[in-house]
C-alpha atoms as a PDB file:
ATOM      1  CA  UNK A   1     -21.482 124.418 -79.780  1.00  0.00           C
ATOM      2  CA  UNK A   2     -23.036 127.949 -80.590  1.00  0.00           C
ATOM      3  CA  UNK A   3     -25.412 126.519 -83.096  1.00  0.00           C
ATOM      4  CA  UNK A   4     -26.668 123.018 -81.451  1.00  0.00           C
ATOM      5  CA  UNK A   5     -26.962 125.535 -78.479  1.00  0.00           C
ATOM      6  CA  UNK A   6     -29.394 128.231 -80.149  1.00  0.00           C
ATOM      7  CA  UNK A   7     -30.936 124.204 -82.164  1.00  0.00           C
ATOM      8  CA  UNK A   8     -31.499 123.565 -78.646  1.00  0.00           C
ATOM      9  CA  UNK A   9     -33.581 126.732 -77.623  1.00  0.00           C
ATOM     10  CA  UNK A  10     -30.689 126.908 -74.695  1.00  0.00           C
ATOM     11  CA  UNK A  11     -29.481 130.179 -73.827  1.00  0.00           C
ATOM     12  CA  UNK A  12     -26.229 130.614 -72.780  1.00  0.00           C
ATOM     13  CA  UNK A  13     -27.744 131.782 -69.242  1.00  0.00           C
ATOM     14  CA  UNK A  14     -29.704 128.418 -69.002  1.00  0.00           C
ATOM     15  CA  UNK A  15     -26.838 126.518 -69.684  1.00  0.00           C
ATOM     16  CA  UNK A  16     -24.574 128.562 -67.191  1.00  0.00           C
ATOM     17  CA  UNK A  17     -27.346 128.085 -64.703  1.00  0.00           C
ATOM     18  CA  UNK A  18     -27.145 123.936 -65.221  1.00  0.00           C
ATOM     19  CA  UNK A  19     -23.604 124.274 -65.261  1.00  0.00           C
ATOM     20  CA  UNK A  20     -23.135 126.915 -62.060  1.00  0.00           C
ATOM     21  CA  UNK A  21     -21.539 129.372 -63.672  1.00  0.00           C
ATOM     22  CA  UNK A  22     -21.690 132.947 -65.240  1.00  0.00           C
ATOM     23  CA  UNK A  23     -23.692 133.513 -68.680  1.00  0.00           C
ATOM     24  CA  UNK A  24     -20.712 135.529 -69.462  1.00  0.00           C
ATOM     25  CA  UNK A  25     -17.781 132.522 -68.268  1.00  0.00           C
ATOM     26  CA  UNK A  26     -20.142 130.278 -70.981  1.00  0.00           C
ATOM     27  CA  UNK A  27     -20.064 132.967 -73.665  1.00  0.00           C
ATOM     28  CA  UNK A  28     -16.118 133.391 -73.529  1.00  0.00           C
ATOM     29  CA  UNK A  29     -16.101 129.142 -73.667  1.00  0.00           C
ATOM     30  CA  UNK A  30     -18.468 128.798 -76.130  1.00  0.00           C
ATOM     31  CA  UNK A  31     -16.859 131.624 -78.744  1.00  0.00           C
ATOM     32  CA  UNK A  32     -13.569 130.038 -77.948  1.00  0.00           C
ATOM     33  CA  UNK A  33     -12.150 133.217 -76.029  1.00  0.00           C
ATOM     34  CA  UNK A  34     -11.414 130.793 -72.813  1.00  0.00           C
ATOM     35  CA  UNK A  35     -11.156 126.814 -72.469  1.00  0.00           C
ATOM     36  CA  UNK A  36     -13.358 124.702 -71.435  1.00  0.00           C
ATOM     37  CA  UNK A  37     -12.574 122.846 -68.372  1.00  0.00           C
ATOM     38  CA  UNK A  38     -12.730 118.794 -67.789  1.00  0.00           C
ATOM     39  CA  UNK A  39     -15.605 119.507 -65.388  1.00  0.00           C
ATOM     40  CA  UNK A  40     -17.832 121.335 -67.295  1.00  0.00           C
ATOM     41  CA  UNK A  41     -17.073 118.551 -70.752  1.00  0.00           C
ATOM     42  CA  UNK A  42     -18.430 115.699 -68.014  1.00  0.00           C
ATOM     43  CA  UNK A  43     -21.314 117.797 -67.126  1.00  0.00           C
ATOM     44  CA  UNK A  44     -22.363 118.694 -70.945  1.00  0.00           C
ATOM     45  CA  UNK A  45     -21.819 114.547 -71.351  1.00  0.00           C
ATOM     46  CA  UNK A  46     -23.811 113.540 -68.444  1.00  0.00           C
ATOM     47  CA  UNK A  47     -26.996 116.126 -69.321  1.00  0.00           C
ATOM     48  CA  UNK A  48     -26.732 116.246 -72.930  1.00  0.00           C
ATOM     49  CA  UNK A  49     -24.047 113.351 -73.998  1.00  0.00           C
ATOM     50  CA  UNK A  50     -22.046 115.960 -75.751  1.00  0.00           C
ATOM     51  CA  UNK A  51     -18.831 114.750 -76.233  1.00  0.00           C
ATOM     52  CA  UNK A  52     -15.680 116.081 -75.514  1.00  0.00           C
ATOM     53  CA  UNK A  53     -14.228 116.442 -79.222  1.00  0.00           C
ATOM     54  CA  UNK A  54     -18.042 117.830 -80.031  1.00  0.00           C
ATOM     55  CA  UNK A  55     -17.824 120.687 -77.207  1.00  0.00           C
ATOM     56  CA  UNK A  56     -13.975 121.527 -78.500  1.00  0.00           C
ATOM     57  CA  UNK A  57     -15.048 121.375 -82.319  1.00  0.00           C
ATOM     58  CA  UNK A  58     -13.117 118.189 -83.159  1.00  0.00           C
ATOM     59  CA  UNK A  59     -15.855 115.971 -84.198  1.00  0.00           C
ATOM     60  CA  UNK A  60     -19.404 116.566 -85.387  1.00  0.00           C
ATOM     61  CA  UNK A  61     -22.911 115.770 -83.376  1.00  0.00           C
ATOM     62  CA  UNK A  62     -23.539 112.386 -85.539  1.00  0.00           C
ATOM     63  CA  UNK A  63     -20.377 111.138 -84.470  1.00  0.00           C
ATOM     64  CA  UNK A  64     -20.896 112.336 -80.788  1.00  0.00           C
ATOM     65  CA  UNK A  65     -24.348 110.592 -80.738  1.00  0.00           C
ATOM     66  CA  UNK A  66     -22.982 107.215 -82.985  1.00  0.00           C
ATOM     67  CA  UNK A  67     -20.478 107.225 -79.418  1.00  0.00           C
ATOM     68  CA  UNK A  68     -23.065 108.105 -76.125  1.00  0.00           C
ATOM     69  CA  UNK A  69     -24.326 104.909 -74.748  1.00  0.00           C
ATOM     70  CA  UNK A  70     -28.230 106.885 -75.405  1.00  0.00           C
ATOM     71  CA  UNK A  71     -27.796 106.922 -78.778  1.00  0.00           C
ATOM     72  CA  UNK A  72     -29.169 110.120 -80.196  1.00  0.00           C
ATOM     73  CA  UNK A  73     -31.744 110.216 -76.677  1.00  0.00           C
ATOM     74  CA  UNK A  74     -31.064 113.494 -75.186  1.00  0.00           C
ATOM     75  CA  UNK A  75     -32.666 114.049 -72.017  1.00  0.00           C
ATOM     76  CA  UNK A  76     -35.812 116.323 -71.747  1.00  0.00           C
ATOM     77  CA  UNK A  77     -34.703 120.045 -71.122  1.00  0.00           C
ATOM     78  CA  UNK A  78     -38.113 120.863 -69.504  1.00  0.00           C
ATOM     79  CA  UNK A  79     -36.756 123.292 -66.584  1.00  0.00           C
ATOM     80  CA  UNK A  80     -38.067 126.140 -68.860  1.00  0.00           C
ATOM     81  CA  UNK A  81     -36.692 129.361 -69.700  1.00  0.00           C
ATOM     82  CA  UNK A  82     -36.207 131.443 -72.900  1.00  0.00           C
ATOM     83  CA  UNK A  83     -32.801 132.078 -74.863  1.00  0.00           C
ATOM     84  CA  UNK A  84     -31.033 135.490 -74.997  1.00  0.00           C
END
């Protein structure tokens, strides 16, 4: 998740901000320090059709893609903002 974040040019800010929640709640999830929750794994599917199994480092983005009804169509992240 770390790396297709900073692929993204997503900080973990911006992603806390589309998620509602603290950059630092998304940094413990994201180095594995807390667990993600069902609600945020259907919010990363429905804006980036992450998978589950992709979020929790089970399976890899081509298999996450090969599975989201998009395909590998990831909707535009045009809301701006740097990373950090």
């Amino acid at each position: 998740m770390k790396t297709w974040l900073r692929e993204q040019g997503i900080s973990y800010r911006r992603l806390a901000v589309m998620l509602g929640q603290s950059g630092s709640s998304i940094c413990l999830k994201v180095n594995g320090h807390v667990d993600w929750q069902a609600d945020d794994l259907l919010k990363l599917y429905a804006l980036f059709g992450l998978s589950s199994d992709f979020v929790l480092g089970i399976s890899s983005l081509m298999e996450t893609r090969a599975m989201h009804p998009a395909g590998s169509a990831f909707r535009s992240l045009d809301t701006g903002g740097g990373t950090s």
